[in-house]
N, C-alpha and C. Protein backbone atom coordinates (compact mmCIF):
# COMPACT_ATOMS: atom_id res chain seq x y z
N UNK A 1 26.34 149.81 167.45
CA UNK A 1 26.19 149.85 166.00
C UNK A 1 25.53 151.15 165.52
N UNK A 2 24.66 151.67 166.32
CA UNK A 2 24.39 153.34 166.18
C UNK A 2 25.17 154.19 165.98
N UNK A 3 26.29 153.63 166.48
CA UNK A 3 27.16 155.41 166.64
C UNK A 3 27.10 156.84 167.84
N UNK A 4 28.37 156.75 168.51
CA UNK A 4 28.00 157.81 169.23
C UNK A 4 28.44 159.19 168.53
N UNK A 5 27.24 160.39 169.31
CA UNK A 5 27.73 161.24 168.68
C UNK A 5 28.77 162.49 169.06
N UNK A 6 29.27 162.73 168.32
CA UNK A 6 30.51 163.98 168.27
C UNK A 6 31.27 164.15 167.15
N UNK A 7 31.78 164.82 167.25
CA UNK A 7 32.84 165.37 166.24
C UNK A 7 33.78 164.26 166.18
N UNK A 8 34.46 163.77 164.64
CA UNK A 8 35.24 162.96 163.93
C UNK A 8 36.14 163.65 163.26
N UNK A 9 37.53 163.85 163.59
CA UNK A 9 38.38 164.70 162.91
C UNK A 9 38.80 163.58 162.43
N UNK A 10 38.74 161.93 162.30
CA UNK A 10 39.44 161.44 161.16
C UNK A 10 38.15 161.34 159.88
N UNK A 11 36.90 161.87 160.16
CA UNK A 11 36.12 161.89 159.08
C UNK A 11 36.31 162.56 158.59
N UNK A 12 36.55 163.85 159.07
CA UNK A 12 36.85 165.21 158.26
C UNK A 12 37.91 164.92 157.58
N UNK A 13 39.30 164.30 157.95
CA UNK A 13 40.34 164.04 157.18
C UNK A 13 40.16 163.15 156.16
N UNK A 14 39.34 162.22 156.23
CA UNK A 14 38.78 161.20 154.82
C UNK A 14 37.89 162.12 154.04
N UNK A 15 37.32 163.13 154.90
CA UNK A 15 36.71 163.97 153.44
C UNK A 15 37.15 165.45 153.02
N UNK A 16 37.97 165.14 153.24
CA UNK A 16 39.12 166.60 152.54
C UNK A 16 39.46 165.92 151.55
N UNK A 17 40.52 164.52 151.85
CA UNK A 17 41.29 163.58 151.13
C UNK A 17 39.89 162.85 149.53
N UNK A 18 39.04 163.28 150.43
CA UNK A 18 37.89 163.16 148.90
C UNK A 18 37.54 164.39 148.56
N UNK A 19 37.46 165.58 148.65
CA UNK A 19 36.55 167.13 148.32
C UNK A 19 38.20 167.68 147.60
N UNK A 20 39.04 167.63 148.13
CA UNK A 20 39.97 168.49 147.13
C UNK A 20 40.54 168.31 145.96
N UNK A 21 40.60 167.12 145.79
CA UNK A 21 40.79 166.56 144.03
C UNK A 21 39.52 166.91 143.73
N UNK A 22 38.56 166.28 143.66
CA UNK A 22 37.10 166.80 143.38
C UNK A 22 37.15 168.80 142.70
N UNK A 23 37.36 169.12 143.81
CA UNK A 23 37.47 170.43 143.08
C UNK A 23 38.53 171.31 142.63
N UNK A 24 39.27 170.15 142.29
CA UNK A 24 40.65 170.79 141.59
C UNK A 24 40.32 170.29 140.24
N UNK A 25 39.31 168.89 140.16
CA UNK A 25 38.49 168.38 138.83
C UNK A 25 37.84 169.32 137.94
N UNK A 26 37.24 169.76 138.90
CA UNK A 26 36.19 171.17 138.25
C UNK A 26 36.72 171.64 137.63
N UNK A 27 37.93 172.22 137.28
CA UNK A 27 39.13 172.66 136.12
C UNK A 27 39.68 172.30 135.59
N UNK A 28 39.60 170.85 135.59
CA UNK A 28 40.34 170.02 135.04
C UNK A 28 39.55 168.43 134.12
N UNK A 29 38.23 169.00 133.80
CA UNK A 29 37.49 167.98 133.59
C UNK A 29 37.61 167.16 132.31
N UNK A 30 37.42 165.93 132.21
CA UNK A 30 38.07 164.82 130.81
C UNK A 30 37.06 165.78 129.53
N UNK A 31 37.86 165.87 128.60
CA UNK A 31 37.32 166.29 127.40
C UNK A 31 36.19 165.85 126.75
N UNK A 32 34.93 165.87 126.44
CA UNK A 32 33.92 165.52 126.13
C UNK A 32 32.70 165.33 127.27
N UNK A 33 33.81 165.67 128.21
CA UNK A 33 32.64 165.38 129.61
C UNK A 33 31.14 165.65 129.45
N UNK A 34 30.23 165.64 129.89
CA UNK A 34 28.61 165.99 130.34
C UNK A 34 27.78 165.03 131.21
N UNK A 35 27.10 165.67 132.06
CA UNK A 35 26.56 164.78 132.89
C UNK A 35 24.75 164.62 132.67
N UNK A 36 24.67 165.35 131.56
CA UNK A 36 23.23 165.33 130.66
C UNK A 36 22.48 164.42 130.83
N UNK A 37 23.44 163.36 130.52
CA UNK A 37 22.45 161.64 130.21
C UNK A 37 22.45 160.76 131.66
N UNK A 38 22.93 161.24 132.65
CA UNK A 38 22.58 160.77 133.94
C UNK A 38 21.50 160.37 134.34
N UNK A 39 21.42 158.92 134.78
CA UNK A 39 20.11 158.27 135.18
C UNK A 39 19.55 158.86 136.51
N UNK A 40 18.32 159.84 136.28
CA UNK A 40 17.97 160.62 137.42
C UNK A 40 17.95 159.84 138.69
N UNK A 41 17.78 158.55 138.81
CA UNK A 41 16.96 157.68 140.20
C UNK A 41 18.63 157.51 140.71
N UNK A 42 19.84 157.45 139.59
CA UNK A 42 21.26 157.19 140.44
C UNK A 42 21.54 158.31 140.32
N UNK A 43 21.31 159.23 140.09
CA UNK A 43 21.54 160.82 140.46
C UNK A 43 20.97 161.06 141.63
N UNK A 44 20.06 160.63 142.31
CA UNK A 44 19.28 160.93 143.56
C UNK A 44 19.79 160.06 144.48
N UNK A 45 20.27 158.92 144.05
CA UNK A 45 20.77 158.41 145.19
C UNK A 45 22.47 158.44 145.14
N UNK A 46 23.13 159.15 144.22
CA UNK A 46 24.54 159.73 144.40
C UNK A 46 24.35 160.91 145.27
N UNK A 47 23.38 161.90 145.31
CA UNK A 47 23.11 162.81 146.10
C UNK A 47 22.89 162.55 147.44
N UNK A 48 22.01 161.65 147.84
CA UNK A 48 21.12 161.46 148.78
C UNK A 48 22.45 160.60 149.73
N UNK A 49 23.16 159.66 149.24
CA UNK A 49 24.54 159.04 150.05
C UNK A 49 25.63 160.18 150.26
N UNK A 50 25.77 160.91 149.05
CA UNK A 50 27.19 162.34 149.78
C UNK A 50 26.66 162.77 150.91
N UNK A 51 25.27 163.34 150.86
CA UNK A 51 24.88 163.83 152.58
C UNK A 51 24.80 162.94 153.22
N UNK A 52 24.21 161.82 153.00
CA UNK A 52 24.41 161.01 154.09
C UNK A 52 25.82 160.55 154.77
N UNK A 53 26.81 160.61 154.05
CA UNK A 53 27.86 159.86 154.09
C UNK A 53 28.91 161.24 154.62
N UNK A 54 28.78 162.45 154.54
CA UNK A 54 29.29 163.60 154.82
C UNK A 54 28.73 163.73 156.00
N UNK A 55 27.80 164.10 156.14
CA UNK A 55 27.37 164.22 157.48
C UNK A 55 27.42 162.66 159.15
N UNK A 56 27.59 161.34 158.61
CA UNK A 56 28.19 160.29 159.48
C UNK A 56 29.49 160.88 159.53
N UNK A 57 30.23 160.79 158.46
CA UNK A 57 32.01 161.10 158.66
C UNK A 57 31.90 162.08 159.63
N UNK A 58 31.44 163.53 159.73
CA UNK A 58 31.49 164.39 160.82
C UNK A 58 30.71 164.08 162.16
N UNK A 59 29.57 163.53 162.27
CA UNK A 59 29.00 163.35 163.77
C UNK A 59 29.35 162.51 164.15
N UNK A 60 29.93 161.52 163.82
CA UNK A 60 30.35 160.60 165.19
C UNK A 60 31.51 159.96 165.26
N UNK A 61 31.69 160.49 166.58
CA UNK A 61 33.16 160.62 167.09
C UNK A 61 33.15 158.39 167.17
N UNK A 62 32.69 157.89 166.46
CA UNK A 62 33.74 156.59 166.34
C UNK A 62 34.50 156.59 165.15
N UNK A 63 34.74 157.16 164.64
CA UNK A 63 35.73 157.14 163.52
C UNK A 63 37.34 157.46 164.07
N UNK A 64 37.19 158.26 165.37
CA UNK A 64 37.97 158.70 165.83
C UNK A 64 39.59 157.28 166.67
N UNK A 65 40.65 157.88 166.20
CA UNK A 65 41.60 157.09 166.75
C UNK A 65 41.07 156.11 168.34
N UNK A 66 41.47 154.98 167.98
CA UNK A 66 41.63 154.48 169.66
C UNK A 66 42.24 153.79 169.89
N UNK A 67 42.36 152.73 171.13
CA UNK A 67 44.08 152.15 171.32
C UNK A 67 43.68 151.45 170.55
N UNK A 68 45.02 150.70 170.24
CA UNK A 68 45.17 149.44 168.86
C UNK A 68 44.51 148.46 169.01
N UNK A 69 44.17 147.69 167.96
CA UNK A 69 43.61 146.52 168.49
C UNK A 69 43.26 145.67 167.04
N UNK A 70 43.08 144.45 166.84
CA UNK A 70 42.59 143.98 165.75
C UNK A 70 41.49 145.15 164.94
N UNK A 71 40.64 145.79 165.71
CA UNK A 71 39.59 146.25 164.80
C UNK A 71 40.45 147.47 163.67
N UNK A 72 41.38 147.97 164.57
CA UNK A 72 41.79 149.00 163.86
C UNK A 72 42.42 148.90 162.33
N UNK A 73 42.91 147.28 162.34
CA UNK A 73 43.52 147.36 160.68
C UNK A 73 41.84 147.66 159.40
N UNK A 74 40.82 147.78 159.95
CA UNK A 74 39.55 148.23 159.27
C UNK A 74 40.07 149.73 159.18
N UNK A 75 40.54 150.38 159.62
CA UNK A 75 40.81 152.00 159.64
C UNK A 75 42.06 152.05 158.91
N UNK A 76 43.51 150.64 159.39
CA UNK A 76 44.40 150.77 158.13
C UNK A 76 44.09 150.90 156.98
N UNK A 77 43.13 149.72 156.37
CA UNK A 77 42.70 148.94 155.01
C UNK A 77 41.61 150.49 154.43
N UNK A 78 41.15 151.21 154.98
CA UNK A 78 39.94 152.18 154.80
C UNK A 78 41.16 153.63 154.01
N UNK A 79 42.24 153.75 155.14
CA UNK A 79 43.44 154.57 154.90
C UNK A 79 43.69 154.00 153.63
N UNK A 80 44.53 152.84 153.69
CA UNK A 80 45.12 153.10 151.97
C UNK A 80 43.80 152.68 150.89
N UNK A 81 42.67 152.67 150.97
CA UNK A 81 42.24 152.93 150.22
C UNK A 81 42.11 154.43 149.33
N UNK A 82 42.21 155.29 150.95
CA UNK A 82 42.08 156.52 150.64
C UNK A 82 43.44 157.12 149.72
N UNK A 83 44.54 156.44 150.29
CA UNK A 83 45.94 156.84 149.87
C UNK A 83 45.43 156.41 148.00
N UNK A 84 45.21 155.16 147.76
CA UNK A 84 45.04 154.49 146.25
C UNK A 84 44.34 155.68 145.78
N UNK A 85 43.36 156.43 146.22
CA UNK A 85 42.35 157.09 145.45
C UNK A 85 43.03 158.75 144.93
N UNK A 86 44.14 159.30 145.94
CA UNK A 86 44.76 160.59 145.87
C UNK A 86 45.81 159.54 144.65
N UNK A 87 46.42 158.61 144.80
CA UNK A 87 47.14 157.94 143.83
C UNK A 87 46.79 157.97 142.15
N UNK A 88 45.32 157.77 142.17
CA UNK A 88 44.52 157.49 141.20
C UNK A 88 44.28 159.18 140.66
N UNK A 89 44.01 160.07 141.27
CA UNK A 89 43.76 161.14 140.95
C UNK A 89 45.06 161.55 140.21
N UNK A 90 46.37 161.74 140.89
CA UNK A 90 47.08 161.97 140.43
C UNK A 90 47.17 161.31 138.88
N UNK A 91 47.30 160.06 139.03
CA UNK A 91 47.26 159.58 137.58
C UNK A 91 46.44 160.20 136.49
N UNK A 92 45.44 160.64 136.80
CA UNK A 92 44.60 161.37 136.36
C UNK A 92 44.92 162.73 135.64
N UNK A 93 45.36 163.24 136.59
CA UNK A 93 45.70 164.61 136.77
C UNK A 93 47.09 164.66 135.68
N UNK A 94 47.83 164.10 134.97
CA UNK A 94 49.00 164.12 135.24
C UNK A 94 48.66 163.39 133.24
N UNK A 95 47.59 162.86 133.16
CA UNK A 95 47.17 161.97 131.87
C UNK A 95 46.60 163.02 131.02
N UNK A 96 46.09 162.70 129.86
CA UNK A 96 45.51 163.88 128.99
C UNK A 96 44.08 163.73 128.93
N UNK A 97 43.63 163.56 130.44
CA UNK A 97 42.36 164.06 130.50
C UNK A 97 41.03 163.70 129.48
N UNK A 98 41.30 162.75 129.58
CA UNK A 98 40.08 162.15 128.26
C UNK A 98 39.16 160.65 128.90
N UNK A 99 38.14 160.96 128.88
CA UNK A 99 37.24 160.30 129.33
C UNK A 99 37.83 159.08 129.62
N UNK A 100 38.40 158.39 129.13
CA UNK A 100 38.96 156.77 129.53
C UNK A 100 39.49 156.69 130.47
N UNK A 101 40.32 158.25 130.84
CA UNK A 101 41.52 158.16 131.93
C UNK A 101 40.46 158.41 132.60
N UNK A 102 39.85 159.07 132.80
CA UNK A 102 38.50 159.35 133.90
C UNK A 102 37.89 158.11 134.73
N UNK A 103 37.19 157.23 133.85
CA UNK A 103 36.99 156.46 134.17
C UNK A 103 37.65 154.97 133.78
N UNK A 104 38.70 155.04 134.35
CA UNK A 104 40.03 154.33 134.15
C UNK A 104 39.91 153.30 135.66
N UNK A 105 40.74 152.26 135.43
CA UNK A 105 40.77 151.24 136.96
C UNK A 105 41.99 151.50 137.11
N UNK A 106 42.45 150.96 138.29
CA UNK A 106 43.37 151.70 139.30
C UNK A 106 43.57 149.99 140.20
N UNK A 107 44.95 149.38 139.81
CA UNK A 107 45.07 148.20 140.59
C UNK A 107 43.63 147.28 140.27
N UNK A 108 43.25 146.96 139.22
CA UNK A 108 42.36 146.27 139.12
C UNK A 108 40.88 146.59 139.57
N UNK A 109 41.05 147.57 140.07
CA UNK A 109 39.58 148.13 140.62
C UNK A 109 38.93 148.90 139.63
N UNK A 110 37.72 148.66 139.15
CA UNK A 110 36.99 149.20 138.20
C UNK A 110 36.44 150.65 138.84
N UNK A 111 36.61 151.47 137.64
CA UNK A 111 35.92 152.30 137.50
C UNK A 111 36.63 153.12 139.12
N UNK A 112 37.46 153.55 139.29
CA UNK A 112 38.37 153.47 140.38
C UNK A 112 38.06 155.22 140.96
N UNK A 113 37.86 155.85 140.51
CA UNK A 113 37.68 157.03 140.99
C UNK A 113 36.15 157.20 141.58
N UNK A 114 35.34 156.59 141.47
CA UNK A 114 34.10 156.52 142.01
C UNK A 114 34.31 155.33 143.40
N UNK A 115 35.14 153.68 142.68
CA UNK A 115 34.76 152.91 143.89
C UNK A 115 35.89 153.09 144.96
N UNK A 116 36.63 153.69 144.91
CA UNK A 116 37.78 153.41 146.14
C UNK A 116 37.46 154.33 147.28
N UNK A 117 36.74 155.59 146.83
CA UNK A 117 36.23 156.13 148.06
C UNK A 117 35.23 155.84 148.57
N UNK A 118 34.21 155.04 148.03
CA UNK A 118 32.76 154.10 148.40
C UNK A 118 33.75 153.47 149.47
N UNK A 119 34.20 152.45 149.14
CA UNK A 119 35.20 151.13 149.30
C UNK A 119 35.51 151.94 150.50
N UNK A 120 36.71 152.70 150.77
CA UNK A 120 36.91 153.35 152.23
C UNK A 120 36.04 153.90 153.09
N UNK A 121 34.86 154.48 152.75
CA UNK A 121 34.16 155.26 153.71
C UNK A 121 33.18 153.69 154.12
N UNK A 122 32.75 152.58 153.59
CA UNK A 122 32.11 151.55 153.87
C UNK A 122 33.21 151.11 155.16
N UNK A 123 34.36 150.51 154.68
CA UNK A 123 35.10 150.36 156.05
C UNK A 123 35.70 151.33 157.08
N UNK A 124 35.32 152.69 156.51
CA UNK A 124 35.20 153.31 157.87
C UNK A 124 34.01 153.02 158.72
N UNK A 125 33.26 153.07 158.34
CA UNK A 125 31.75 152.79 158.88
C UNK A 125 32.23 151.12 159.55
N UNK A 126 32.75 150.46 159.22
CA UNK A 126 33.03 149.24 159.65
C UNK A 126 33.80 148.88 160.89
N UNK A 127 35.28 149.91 160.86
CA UNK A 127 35.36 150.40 161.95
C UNK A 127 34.99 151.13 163.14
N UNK A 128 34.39 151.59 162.72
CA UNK A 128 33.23 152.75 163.63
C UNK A 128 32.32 152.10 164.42
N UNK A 129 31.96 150.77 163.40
CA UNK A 129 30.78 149.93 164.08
C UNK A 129 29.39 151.10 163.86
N UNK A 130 29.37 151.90 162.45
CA UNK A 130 28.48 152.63 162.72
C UNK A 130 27.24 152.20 161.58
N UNK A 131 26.47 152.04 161.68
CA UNK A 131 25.60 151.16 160.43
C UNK A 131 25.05 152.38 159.81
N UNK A 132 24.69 153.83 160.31
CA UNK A 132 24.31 154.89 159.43
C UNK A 132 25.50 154.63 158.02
N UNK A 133 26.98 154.76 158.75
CA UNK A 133 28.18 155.34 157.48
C UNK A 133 27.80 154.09 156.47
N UNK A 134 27.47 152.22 156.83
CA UNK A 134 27.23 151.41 155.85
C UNK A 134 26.41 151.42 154.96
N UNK A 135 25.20 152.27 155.39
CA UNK A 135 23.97 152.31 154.59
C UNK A 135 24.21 152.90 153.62
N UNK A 136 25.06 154.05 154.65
CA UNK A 136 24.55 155.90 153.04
C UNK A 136 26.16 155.09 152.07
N UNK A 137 27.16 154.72 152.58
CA UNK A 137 28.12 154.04 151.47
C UNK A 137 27.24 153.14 150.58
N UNK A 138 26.72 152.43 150.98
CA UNK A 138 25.34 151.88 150.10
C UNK A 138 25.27 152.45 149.02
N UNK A 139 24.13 153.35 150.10
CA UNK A 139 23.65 154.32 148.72
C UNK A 139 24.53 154.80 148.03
N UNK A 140 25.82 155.74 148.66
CA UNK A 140 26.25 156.40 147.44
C UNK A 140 27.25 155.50 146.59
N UNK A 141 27.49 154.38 147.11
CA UNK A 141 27.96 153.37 145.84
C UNK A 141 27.01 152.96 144.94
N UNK A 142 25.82 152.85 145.21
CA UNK A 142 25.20 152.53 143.72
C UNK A 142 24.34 153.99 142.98
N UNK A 143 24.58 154.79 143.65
CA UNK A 143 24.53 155.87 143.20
C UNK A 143 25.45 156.44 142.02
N UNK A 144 27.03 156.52 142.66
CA UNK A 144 28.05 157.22 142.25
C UNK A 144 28.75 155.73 140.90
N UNK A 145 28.64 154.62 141.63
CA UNK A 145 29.17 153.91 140.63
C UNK A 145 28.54 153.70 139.71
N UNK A 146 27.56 153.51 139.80
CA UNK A 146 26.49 153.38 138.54
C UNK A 146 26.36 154.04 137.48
N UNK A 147 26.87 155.88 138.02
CA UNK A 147 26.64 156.46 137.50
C UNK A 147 28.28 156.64 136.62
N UNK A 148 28.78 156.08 137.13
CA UNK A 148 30.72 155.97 136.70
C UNK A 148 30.25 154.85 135.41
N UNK A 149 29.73 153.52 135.96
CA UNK A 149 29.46 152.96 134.79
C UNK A 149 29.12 153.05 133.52
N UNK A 150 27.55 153.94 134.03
CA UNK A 150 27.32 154.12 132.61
C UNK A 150 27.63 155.41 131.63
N UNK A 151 28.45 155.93 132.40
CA UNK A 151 29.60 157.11 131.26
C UNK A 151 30.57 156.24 130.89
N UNK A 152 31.09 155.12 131.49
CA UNK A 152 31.82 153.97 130.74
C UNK A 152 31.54 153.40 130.07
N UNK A 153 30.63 152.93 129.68
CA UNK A 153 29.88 152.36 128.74
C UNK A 153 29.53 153.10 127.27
N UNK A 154 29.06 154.27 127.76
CA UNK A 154 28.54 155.13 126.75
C UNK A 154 29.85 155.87 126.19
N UNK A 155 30.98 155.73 127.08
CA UNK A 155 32.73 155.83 126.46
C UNK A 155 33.32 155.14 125.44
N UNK A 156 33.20 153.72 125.77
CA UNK A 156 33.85 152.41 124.87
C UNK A 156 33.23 152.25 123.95
């Protein structure tokens, strides 16, 4: 449940599949955007889970492929989450960019651009059997969603 350590090239591939929409966002951000009114304590812990949760995805090599087996549909179900979330971006990307589409749901999932990559990197960690990746998904789900929330809120 520790985790062994090494290099994870399917972590790195779950966090490309999260860092490059991200900064294709940066140019592309919903109209009225600001992150001004951010609740500092879920600002610290949206921070404090990306490193945490960046740095599990790369050190340990259980994320990494192995023969098949029941555990592995946790690494299917973690995948198309990831697939839903490049899905969701696109939708995004492709909409007129206005705060609603931002924080818009995606297949019934609220607030969908914050939880679907929580949501996958938790069951990567699940697969992994690694309890560091469960924690910092923790954190950065009530970090990052929280902080999705209440720009939703302060939207409607």
């Amino acid at each position: 449940m520790l985790g062994h350590p090494g290099f994870s090239y399917v972590g790195l591939f779950f966090l490309l599949m999260l860092i490059v929409p991200n900064l294709i966002w940066t140019k592309n951000q919903p109209q009225g955007y600001s992150a001004e009114k951010e609740n500092r304590f879920l600002v610290l812990l949206e921070r404090a889970g990306e490193v945490l949760t960046t740095c599990c995805a790369l050190i340990f090599s259980d994320f990494n492929l192995r023969e098949w087996s029941k555990w592995s549909w946790w690494l299917v179900a973690a995948f198309a989450l990831m697939i839903m979330y490049e899905i969701w971006w696109v939708r995004y990307f492709k909409s007129e960019r206005r705060l609603s589409d931002f924080y818009s749901s995606f297949f019934g999932i609220s607030v969908a651009g914050a939880t679907l990559p929580v949501m996958a990197f938790f069951l990567l960690g699940i697969y992994g059997k690694v309890i560091w990746m469960l924690v910092a998904s923790i954190i950065l789900g009530i970090g990052h969603i929280g902080i999705h929330l209440q720009h939703r809120r302060e939207t409607y």
